[in-house]
PDB file of N, CA and C in Angstrom:
ATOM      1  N   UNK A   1       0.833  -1.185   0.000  1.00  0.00           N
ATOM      2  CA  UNK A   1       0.000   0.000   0.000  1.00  0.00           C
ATOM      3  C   UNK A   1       0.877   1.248   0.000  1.00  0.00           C
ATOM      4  N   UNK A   2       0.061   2.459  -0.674  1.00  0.00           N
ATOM      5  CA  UNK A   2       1.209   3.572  -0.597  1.00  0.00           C
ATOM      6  C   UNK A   2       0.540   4.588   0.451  1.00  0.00           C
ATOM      7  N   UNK A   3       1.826   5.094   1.073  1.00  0.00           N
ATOM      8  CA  UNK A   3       1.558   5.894   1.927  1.00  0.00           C
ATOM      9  C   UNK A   3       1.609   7.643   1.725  1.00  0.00           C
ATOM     10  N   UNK A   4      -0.057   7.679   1.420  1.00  0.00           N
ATOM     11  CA  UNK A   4       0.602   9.188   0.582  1.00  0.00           C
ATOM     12  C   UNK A   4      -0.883  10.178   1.239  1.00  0.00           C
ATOM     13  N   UNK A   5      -1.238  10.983   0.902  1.00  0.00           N
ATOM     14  CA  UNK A   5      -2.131  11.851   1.505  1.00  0.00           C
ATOM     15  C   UNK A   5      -2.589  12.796   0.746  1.00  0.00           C
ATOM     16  N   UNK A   6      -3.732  12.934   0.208  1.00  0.00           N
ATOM     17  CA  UNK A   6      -4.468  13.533  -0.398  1.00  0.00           C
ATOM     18  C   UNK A   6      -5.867  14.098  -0.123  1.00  0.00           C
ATOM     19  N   UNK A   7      -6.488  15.051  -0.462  1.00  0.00           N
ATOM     20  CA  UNK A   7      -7.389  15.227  -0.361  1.00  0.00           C
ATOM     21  C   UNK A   7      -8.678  14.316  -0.602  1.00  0.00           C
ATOM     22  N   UNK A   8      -8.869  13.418  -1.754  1.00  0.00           N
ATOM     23  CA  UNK A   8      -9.761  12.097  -1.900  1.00  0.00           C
ATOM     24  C   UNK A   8      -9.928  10.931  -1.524  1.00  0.00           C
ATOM     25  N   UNK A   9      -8.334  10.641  -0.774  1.00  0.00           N
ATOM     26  CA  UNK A   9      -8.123   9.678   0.125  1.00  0.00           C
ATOM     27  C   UNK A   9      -8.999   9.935   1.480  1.00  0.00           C
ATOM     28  N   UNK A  10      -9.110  11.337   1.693  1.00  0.00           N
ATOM     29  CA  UNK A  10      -9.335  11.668   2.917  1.00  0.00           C
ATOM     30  C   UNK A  10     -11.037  11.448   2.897  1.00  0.00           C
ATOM     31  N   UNK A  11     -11.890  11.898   1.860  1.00  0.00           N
ATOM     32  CA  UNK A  11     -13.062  12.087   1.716  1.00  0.00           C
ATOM     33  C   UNK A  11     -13.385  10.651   2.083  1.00  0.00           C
ATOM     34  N   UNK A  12     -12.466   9.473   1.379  1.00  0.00           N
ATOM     35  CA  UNK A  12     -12.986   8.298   1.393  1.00  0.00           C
ATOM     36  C   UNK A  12     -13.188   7.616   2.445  1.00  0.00           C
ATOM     37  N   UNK A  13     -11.928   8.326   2.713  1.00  0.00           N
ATOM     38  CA  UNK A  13     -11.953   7.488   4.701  1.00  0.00           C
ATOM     39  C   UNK A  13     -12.822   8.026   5.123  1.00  0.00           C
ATOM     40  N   UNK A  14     -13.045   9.336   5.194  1.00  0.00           N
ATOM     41  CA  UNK A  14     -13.989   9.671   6.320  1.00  0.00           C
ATOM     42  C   UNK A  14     -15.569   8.949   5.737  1.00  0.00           C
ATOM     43  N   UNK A  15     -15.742   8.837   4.857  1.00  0.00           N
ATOM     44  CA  UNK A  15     -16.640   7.936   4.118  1.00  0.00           C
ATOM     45  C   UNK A  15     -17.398   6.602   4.714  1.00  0.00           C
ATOM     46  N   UNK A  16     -15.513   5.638   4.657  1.00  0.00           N
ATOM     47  CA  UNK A  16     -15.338   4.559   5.393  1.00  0.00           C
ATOM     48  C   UNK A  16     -15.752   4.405   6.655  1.00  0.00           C
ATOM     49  N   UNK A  17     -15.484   6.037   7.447  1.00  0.00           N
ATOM     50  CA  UNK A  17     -15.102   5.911   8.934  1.00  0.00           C
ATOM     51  C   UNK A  17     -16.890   5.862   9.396  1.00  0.00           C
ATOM     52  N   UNK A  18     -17.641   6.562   8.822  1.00  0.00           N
ATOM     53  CA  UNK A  18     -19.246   6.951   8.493  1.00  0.00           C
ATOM     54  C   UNK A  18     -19.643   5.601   8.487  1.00  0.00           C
ATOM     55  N   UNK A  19     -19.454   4.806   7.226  1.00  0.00           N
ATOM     56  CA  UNK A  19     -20.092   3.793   7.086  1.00  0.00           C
ATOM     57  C   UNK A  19     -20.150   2.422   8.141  1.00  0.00           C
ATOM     58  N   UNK A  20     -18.837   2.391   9.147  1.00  0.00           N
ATOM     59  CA  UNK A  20     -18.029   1.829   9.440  1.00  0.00           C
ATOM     60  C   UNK A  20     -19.144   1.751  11.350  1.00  0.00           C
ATOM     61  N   UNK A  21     -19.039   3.400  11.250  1.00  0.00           N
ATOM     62  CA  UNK A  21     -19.311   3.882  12.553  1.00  0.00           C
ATOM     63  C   UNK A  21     -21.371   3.186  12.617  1.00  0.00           C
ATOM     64  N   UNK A  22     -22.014   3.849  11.227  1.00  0.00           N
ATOM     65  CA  UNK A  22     -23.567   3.692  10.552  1.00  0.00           C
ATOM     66  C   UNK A  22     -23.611   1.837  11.125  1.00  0.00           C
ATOM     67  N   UNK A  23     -22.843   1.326  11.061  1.00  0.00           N
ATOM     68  CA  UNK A  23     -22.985  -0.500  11.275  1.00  0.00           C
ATOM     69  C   UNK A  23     -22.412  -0.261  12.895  1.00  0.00           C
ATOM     70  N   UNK A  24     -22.368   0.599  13.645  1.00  0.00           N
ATOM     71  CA  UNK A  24     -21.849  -0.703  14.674  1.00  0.00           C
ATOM     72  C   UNK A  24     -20.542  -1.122  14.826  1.00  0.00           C
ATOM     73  N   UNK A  25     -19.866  -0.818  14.394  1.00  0.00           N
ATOM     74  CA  UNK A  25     -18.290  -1.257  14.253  1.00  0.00           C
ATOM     75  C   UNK A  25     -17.215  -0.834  14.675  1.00  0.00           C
ATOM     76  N   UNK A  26     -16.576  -1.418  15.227  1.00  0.00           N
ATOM     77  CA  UNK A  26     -14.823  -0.623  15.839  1.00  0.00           C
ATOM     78  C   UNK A  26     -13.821  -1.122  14.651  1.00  0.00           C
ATOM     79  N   UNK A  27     -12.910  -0.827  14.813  1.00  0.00           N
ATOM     80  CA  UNK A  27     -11.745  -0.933  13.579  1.00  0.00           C
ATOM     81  C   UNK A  27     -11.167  -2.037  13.342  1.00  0.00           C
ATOM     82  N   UNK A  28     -11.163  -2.697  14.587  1.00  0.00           N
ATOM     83  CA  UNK A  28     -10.641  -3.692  14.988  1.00  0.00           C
ATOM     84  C   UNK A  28     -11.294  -5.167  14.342  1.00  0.00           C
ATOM     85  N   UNK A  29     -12.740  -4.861  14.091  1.00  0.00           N
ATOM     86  CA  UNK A  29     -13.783  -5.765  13.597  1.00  0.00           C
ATOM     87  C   UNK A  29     -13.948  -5.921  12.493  1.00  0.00           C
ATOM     88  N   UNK A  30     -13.665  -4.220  11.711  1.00  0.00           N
ATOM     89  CA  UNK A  30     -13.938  -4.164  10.253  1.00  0.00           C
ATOM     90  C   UNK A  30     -12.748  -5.024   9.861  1.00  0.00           C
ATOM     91  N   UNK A  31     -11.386  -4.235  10.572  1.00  0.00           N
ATOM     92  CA  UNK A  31     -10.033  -5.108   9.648  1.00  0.00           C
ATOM     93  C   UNK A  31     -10.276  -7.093   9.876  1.00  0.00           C
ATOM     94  N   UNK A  32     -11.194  -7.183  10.868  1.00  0.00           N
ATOM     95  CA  UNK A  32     -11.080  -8.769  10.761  1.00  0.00           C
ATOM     96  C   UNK A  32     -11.390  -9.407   9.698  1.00  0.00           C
ATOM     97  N   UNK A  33     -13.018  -8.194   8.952  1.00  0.00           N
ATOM     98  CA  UNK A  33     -14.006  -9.110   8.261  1.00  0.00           C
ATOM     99  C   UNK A  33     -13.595  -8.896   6.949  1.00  0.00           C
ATOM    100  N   UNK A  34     -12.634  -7.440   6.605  1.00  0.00           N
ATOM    101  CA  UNK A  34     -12.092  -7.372   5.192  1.00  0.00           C
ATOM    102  C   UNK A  34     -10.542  -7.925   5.228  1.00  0.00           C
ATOM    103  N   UNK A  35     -10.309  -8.819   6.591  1.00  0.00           N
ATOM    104  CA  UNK A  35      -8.940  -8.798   5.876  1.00  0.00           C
ATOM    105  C   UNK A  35      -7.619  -8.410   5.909  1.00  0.00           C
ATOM    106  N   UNK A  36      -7.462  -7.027   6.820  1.00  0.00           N
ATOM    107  CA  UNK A  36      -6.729  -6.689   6.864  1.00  0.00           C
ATOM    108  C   UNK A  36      -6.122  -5.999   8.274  1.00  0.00           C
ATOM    109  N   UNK A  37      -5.184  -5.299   8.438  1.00  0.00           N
ATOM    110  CA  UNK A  37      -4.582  -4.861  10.249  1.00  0.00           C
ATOM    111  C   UNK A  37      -5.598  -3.906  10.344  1.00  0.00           C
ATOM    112  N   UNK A  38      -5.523  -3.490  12.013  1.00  0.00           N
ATOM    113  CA  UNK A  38      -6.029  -2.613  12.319  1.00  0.00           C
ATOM    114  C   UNK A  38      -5.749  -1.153  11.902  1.00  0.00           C
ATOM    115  N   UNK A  39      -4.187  -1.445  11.533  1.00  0.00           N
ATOM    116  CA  UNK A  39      -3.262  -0.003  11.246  1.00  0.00           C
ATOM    117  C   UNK A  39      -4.204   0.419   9.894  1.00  0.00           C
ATOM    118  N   UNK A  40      -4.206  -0.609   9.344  1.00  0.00           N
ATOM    119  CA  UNK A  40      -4.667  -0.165   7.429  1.00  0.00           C
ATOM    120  C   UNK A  40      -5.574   0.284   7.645  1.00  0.00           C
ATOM    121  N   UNK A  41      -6.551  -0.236   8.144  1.00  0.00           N
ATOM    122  CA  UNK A  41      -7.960   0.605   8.770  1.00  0.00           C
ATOM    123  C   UNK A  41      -8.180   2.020   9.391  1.00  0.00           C
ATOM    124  N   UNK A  42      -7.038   2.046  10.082  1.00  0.00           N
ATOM    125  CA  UNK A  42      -6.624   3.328  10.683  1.00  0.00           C
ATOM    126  C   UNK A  42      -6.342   4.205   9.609  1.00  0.00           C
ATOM    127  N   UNK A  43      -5.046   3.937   8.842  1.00  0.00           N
ATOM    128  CA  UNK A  43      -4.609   4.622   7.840  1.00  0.00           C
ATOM    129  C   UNK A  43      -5.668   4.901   6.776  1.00  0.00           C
ATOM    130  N   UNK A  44      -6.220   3.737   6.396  1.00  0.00           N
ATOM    131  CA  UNK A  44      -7.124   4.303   4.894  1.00  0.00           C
ATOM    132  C   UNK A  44      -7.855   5.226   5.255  1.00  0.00           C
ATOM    133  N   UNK A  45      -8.824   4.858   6.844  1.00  0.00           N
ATOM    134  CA  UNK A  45      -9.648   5.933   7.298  1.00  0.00           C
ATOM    135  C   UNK A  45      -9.119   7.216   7.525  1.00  0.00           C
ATOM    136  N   UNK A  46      -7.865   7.441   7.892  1.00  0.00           N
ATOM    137  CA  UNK A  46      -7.354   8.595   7.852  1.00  0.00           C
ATOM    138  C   UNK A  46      -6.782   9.206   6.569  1.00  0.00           C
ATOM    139  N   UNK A  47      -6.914   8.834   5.692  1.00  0.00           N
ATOM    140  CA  UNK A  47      -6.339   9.065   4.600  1.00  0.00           C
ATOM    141  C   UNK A  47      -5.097   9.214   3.933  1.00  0.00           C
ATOM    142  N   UNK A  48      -4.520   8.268   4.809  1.00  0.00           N
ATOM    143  CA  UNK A  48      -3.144   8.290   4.649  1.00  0.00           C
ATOM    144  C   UNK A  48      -2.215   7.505   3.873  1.00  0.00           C
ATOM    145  N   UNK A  49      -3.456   6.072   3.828  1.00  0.00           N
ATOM    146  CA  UNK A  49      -2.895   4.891   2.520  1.00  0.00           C
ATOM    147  C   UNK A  49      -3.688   4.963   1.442  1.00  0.00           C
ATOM    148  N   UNK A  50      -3.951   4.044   0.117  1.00  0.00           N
ATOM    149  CA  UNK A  50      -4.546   4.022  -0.499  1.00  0.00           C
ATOM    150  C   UNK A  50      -4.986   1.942   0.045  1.00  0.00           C
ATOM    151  N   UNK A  51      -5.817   1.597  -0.979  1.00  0.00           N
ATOM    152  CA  UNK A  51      -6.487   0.175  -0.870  1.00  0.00           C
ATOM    153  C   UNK A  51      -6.365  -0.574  -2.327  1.00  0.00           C
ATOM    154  N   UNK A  52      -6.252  -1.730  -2.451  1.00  0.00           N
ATOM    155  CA  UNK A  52      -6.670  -2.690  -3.597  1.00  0.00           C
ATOM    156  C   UNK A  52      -8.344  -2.643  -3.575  1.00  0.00           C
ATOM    157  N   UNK A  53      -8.244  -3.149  -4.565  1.00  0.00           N
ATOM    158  CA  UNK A  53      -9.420  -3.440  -5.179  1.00  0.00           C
ATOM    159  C   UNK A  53      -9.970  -4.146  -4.710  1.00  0.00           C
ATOM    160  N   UNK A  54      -8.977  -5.213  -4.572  1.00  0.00           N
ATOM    161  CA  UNK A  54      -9.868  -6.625  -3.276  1.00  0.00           C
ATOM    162  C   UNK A  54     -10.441  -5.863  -1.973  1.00  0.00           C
ATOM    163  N   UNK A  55      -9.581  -4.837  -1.104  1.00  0.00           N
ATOM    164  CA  UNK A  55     -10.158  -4.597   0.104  1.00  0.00           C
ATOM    165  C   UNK A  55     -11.312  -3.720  -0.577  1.00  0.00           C
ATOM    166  N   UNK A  56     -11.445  -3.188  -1.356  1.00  0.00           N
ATOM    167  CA  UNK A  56     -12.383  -2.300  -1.463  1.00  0.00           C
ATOM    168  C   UNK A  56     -13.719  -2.955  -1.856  1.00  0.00           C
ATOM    169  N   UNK A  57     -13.758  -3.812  -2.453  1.00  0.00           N
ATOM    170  CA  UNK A  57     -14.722  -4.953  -2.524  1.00  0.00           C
ATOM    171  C   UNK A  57     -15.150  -5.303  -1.354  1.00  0.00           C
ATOM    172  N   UNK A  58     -14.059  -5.491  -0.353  1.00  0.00           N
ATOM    173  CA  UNK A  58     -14.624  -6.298   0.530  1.00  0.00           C
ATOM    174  C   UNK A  58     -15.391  -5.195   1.898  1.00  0.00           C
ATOM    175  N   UNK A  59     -14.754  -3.978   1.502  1.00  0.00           N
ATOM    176  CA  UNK A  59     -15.965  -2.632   2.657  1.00  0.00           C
ATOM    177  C   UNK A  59     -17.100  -3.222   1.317  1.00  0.00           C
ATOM    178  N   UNK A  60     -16.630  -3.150   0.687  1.00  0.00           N
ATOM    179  CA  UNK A  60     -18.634  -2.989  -0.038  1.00  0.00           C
ATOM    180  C   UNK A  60     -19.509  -4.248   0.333  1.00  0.00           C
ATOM    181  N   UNK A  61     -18.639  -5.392   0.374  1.00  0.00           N
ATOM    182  CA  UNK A  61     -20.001  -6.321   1.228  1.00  0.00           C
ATOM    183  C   UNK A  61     -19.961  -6.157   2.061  1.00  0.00           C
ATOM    184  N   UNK A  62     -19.271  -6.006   3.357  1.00  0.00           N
ATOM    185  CA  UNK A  62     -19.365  -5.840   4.952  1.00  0.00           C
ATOM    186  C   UNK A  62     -20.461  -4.956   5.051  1.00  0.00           C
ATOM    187  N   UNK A  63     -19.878  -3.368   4.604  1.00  0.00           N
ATOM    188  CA  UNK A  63     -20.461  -2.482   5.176  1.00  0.00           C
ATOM    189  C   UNK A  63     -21.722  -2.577   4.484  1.00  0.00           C
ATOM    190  N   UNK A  64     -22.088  -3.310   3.358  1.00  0.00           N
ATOM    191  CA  UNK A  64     -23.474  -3.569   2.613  1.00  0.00           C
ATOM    192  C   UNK A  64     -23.484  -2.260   1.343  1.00  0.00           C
ATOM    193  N   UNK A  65     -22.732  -1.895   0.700  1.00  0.00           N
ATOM    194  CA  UNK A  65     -23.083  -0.091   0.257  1.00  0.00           C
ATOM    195  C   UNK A  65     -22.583  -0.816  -0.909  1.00  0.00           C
ATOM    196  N   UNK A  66     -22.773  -0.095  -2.280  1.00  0.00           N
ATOM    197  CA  UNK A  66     -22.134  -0.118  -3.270  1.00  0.00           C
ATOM    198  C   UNK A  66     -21.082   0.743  -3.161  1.00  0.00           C
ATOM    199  N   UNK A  67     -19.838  -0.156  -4.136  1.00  0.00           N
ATOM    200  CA  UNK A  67     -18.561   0.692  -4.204  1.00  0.00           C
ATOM    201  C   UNK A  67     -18.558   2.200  -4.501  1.00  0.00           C
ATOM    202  N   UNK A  68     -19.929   2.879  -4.911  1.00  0.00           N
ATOM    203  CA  UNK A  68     -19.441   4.390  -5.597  1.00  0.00           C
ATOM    204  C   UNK A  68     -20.213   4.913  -4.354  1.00  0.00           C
ATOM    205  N   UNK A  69     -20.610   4.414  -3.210  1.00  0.00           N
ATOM    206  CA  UNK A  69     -21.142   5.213  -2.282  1.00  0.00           C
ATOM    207  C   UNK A  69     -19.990   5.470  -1.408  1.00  0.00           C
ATOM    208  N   UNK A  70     -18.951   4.419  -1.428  1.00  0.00           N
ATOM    209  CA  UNK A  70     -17.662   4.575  -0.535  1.00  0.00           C
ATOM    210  C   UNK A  70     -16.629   5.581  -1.195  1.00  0.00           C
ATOM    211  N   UNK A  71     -16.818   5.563  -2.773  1.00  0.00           N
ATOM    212  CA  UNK A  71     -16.080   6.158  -3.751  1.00  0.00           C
ATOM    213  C   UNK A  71     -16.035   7.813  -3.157  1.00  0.00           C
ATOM    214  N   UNK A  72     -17.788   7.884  -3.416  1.00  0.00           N
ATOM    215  CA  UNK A  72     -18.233   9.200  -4.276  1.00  0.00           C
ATOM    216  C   UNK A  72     -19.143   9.614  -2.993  1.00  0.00           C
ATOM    217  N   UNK A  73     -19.590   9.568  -2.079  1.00  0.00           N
ATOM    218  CA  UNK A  73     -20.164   9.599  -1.026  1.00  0.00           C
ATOM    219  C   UNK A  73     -21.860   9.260  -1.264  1.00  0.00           C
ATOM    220  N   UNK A  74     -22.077   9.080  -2.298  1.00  0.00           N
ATOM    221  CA  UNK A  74     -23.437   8.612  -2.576  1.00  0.00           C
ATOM    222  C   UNK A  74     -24.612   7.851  -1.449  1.00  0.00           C
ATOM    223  N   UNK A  75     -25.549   8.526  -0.933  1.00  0.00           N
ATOM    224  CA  UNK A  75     -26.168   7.310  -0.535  1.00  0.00           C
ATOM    225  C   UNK A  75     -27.417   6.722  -1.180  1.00  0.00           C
ATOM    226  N   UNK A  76     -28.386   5.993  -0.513  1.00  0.00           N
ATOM    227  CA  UNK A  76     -29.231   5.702  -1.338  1.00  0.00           C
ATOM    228  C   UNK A  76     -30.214   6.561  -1.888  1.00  0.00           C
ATOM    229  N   UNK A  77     -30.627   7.495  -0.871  1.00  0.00           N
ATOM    230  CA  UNK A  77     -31.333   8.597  -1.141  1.00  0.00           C
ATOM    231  C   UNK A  77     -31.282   9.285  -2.551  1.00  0.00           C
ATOM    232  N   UNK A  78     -29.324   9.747  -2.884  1.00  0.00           N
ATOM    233  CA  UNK A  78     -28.658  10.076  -3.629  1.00  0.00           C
ATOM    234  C   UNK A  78     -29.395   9.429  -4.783  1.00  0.00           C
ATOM    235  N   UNK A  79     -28.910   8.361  -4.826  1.00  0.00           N
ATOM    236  CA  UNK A  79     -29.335   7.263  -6.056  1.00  0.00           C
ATOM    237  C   UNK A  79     -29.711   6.867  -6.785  1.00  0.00           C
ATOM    238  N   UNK A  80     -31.834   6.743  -5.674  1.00  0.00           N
ATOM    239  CA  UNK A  80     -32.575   6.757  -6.130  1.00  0.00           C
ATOM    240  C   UNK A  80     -33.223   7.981  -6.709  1.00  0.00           C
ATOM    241  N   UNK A  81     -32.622   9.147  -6.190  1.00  0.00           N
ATOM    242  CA  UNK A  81     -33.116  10.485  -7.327  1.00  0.00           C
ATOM    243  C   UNK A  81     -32.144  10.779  -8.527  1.00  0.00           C
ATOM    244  N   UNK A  82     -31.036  10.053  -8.922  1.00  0.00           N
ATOM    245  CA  UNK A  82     -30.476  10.404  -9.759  1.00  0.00           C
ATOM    246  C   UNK A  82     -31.267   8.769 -10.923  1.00  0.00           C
ATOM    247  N   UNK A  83     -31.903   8.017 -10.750  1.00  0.00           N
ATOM    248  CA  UNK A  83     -32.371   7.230 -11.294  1.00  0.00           C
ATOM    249  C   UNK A  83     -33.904   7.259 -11.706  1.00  0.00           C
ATOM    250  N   UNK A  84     -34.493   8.063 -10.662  1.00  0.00           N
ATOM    251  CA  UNK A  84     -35.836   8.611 -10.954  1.00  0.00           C
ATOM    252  C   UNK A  84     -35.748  10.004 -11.711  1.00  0.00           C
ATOM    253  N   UNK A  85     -34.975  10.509 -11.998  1.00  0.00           N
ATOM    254  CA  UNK A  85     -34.669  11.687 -13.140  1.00  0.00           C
ATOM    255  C   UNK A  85     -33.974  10.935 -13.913  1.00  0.00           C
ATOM    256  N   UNK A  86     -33.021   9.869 -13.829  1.00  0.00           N
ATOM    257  CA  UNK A  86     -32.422   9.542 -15.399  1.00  0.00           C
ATOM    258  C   UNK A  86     -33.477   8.775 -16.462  1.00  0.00           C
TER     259      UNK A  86
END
């Protein structure tokens, strides 16, 4: 993983940290069920690493969300009005 810091990294985590927090969850639980340390969890949420594709798959089944809601902050609300106007 790279350790770098950006502004979209950051959106995502805090994203993560939302979705993470929305279930019930400590860090410690999420890194069990995707897979990975507690640190990475720490870090992605802070925006400090980036993720594979695999972990990112795997917040999208845990946390239940589609990948562009973790992406893009989308929720369902979001969604379903951009689908009832498209």
């Amino acid at each position: 993983m790279n350790y770098t810091f950006n502004k979209e990294l950051v959106c995502i985590g805090e994203q993560i940290r939302k979705l993470r927090k929305k279930k019930k969850m400590s860090q410690e639980e999420l890194a069990c069920r995707i897979g990975v340390s507690v640190i990475t969890v720490s870090r992605i949420e802070s925006g400090m690493t980036t993720m594979n594709i695999q972990t990112l798959m795997n917040l999208s089944e845990i946390l239940d969300v589609p990948v562009d809601e973790i992406l893009y902050r989308r929720n369902d609300e979001e969604m379903h009005r951009d689908t009832a106007s498209g």
